[in-house]
Protein backbone atom coordinates (compact mmCIF):
# COMPACT_ATOMS: atom_id res chain seq x y z
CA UNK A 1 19.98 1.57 -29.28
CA UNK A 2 19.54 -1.47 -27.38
CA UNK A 3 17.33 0.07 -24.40
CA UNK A 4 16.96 -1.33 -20.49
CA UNK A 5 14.48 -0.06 -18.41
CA UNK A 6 15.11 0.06 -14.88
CA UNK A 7 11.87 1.28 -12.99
CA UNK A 8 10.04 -0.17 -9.96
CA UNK A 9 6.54 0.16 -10.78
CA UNK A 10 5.04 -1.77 -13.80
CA UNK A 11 2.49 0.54 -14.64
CA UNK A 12 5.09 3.49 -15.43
CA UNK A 13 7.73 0.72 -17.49
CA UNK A 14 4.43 -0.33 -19.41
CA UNK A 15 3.42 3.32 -20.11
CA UNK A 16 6.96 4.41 -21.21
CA UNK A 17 7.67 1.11 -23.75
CA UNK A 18 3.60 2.68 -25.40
CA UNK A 19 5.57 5.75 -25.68
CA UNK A 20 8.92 4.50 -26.89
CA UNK A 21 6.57 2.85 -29.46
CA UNK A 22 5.26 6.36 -31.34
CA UNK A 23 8.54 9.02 -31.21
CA UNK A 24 11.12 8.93 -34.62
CA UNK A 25 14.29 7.61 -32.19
CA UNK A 26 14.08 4.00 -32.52
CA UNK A 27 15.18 2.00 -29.32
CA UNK A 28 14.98 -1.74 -28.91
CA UNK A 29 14.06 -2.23 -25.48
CA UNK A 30 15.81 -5.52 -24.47
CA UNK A 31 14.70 -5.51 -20.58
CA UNK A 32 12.69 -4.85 -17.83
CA UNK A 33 13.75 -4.43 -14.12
CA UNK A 34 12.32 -2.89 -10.94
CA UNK A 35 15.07 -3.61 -8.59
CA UNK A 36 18.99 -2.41 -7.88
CA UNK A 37 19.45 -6.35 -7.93
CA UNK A 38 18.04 -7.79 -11.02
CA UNK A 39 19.07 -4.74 -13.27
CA UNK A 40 22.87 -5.30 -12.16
CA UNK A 41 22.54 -8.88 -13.46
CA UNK A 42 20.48 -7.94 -16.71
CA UNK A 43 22.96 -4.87 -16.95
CA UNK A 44 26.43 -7.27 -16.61
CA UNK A 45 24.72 -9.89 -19.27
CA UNK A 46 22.90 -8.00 -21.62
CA UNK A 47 25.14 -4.56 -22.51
CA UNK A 48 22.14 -2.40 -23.14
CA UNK A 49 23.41 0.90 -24.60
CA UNK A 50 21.14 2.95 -22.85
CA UNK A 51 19.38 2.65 -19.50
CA UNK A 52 16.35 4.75 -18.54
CA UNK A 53 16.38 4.69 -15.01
CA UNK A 54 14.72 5.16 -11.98
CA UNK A 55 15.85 7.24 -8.99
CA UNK A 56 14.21 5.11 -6.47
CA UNK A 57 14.35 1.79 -6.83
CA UNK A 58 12.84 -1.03 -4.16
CA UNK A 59 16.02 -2.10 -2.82
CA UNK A 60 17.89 1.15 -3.18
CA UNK A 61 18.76 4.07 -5.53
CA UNK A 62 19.68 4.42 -8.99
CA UNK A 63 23.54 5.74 -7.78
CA UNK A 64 24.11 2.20 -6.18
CA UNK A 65 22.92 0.18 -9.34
CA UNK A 66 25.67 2.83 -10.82
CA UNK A 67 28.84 1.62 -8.76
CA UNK A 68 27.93 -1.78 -8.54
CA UNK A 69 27.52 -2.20 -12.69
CA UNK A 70 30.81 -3.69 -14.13
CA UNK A 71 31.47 -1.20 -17.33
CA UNK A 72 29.41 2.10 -17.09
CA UNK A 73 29.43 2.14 -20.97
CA UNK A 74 26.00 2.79 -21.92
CA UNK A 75 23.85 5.78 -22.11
CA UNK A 76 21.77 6.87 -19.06
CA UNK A 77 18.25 8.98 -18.81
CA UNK A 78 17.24 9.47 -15.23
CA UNK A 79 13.53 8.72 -14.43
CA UNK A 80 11.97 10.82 -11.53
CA UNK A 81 8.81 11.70 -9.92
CA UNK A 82 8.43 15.51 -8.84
CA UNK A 83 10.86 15.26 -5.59
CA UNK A 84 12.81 18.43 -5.31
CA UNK A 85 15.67 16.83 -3.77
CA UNK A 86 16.58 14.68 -6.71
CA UNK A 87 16.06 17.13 -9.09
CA UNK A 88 18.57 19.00 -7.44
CA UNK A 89 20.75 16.69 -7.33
CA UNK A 90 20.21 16.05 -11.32
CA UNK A 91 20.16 19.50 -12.55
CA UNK A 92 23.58 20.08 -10.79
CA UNK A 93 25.25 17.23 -12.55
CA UNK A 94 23.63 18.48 -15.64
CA UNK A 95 22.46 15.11 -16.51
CA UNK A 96 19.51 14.56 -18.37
CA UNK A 97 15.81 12.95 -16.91
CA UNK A 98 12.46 12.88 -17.46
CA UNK A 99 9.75 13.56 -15.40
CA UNK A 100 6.90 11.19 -14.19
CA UNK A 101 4.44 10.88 -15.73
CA UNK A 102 6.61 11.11 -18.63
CA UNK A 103 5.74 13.48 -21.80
CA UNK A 104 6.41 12.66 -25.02
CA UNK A 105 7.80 15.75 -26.15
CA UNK A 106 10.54 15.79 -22.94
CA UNK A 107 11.02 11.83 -23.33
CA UNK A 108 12.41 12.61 -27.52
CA UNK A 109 14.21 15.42 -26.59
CA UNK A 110 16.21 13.71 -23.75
CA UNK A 111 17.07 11.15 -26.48
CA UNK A 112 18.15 13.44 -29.01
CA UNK A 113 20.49 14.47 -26.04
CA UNK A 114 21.86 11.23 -24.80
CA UNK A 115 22.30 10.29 -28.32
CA UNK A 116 25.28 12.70 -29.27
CA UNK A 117 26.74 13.29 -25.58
CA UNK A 118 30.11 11.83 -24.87
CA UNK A 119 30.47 8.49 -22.31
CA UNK A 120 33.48 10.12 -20.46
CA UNK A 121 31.43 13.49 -20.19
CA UNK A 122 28.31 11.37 -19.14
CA UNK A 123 30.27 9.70 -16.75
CA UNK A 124 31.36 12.98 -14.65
CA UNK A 125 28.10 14.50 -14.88
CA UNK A 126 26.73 11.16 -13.04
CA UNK A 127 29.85 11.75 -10.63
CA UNK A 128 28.89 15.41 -9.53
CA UNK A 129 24.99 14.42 -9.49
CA UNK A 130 25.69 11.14 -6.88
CA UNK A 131 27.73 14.24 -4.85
CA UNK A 132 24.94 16.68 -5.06
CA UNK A 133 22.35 13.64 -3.77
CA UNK A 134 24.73 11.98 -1.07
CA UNK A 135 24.99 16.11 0.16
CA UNK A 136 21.29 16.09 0.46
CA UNK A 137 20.80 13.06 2.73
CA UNK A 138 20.44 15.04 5.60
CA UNK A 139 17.60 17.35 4.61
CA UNK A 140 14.47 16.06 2.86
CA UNK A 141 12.23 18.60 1.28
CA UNK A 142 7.85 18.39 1.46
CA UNK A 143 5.81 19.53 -0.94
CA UNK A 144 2.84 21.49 0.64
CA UNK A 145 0.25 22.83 -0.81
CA UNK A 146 1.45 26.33 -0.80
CA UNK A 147 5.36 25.96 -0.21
CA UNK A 148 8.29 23.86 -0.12
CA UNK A 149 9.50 22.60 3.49
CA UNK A 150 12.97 21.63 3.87
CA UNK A 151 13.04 19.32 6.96
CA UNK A 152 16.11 18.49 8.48
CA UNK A 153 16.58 14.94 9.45
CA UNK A 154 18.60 14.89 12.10
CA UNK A 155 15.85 16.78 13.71
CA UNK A 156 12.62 14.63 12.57
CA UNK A 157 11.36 12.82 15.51
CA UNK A 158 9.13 10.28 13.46
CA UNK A 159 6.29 9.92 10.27
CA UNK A 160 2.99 9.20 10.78
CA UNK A 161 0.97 7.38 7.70
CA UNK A 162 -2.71 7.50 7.62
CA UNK A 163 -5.01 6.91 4.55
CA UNK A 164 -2.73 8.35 2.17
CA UNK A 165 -1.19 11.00 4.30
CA UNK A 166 1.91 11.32 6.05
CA UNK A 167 2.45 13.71 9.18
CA UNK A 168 6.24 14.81 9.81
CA UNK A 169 6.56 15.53 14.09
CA UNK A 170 9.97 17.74 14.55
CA UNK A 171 12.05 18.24 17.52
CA UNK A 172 10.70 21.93 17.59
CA UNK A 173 7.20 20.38 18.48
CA UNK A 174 5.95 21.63 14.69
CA UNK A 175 4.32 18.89 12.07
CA UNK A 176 3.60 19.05 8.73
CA UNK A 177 0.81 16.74 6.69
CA UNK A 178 1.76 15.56 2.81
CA UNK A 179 -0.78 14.25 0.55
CA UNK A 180 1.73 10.90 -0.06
CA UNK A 181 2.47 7.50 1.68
CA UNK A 182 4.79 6.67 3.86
CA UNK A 183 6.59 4.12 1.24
CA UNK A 184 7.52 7.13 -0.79
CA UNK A 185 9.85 8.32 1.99
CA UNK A 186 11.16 5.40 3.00
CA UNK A 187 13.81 5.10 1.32
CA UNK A 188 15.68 8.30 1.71
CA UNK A 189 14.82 7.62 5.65
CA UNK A 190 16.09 4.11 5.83
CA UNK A 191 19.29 5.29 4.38
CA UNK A 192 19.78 7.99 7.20
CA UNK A 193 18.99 6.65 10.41
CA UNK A 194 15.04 5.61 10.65
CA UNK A 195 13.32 2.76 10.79
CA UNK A 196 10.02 1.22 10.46
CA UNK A 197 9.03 -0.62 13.45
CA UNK A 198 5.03 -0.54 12.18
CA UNK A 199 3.46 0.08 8.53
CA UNK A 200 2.33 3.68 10.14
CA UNK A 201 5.74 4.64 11.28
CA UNK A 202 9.20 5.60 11.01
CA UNK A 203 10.98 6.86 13.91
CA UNK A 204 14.23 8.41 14.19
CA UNK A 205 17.12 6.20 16.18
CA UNK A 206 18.43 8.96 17.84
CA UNK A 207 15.23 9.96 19.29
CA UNK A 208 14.25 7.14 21.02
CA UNK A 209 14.77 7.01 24.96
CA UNK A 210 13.45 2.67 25.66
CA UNK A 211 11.84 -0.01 23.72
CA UNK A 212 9.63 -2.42 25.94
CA UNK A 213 9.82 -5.76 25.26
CA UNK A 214 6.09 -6.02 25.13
CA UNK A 215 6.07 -4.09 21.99
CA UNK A 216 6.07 -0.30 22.57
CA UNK A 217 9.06 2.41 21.98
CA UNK A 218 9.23 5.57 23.95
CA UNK A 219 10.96 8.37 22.63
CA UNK A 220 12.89 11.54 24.19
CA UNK A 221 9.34 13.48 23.86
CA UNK A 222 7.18 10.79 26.07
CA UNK A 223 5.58 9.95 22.36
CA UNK A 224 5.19 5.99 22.28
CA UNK A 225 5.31 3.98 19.33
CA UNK A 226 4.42 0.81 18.41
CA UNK A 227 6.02 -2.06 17.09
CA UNK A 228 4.94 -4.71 15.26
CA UNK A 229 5.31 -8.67 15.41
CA UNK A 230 6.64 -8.99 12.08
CA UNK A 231 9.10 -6.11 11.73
CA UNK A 232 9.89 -6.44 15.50
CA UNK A 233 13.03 -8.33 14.63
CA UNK A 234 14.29 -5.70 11.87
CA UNK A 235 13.17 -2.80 14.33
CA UNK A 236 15.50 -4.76 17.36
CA UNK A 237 18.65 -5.30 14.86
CA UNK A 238 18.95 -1.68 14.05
CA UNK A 239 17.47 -0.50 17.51
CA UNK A 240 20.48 -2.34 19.15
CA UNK A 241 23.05 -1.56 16.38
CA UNK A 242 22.49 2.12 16.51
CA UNK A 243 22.69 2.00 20.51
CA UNK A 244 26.22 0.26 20.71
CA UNK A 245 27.64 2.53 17.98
């Protein structure tokens, strides 16, 4: 099968072609992309048969690269890293993905699948899992080290990244510290109603009372955030968007 693989960090695509390299199910991998963008254009010009793709993507999700593709003819295999919100969303459209890092064992076996399932039956499982993941927007889920948190967004205040961590401040005055960055989230934020108006932050629109033009946002709570230089102007377009809606 003529193979595309749609994946946003280099090590992982490098990593899965070794791999691809070793099992009995012989793909040709004809492309490499990292981006909604640029996998659209290889998609539309190359007509790979199947597609192992990413969930998150740097410049959105793999359900947008879906309904912006021209002919959703080829075979798909979901890539994701252990978020418990996707896999929701994949394991009730029944689709089939692979985990990061990706196993061998899982990687053949999801081939073997693809191989013999139907296009129009591929095509309504991808329908019911975009459902299941637009349904999820408003909740995001942590992993902790003991339990799962399900945090609901419209109630998230803002993130805090330090070294490697992230700290979650709720409306309810509780927080809750993951062992990931800040970059990991921010997509699933963005697409709800944050934004990042510093590297360390990401503050929830709704929640936020002033902005000073000297560089400093209040919020509802008395918290104050900063902005920086280069993502003030970002920060101001949505800031001012959000407020007029």
């Amino acid at each position: 099968m003529k193979t595309l693989l749609v994946e946003d960090k280099a090590y992982i695509r490098k990593g899965l072609l070794n791999l691809l390299k070793t099992i009995n199910t012989k793909v040709e991998v004809i492309g490499e992309c990292g981006s909604v963008k640029d996998a659209v254009v290889v998609a539309n010009a190359c007509k790979p048969e199947l597609i192992f793709l990413d969930i998150n993507l740097t410049d959105g999700n793999a359900f947008e690269f879906l309904e912006q593709v021209e002919h959703l003819d080829f075979k798909v295999i979901f890539i994701t890293a252990y978020e418990e919100y996707a896999l929701k969303a994949l394991k009730s459209g029944a689709v089939d993905y692979i985990l990061k890092p990706v196993d061998v064992d899982e990687l053949e076996a999801a081939l073997e699948k693809v191989k013999h399932l139907p296009i129009t039956e591929q095509k309504q499982q991808i329908k019911t899992a975009k459902q299941a993941w637009n349904n999820e927007d408003s909740n995001l889920i942590l992993s902790l080290h003991d339990s799962f948190q399900v945090i609901d967004l419209n109630e998230l205040l803002f993130c805090e990244s330090d070294k490697g961590y992230t700290t979650f401040y709720c409306n309810d005055g509780k927080k809750y510290v993951v062992s990931k960055t800040l970059k990991e989230f921010e997509d699933q934020l963005t697409s709800t109603n944050f934004v990042r108006p510093h590297q360390s932050y990401m503050v929830n629109l709704k929640f936020i009372d002033k902005y000073e033009k000297s560089g400093a946002i209040h919020l509802k709570n008395g918290k104050k955030i900063p902005v920086s230089s280069r993502k003030k102007e970002t920060f101001l377009s949505a800031f001012l968007k959000a407020k007029q809606s």
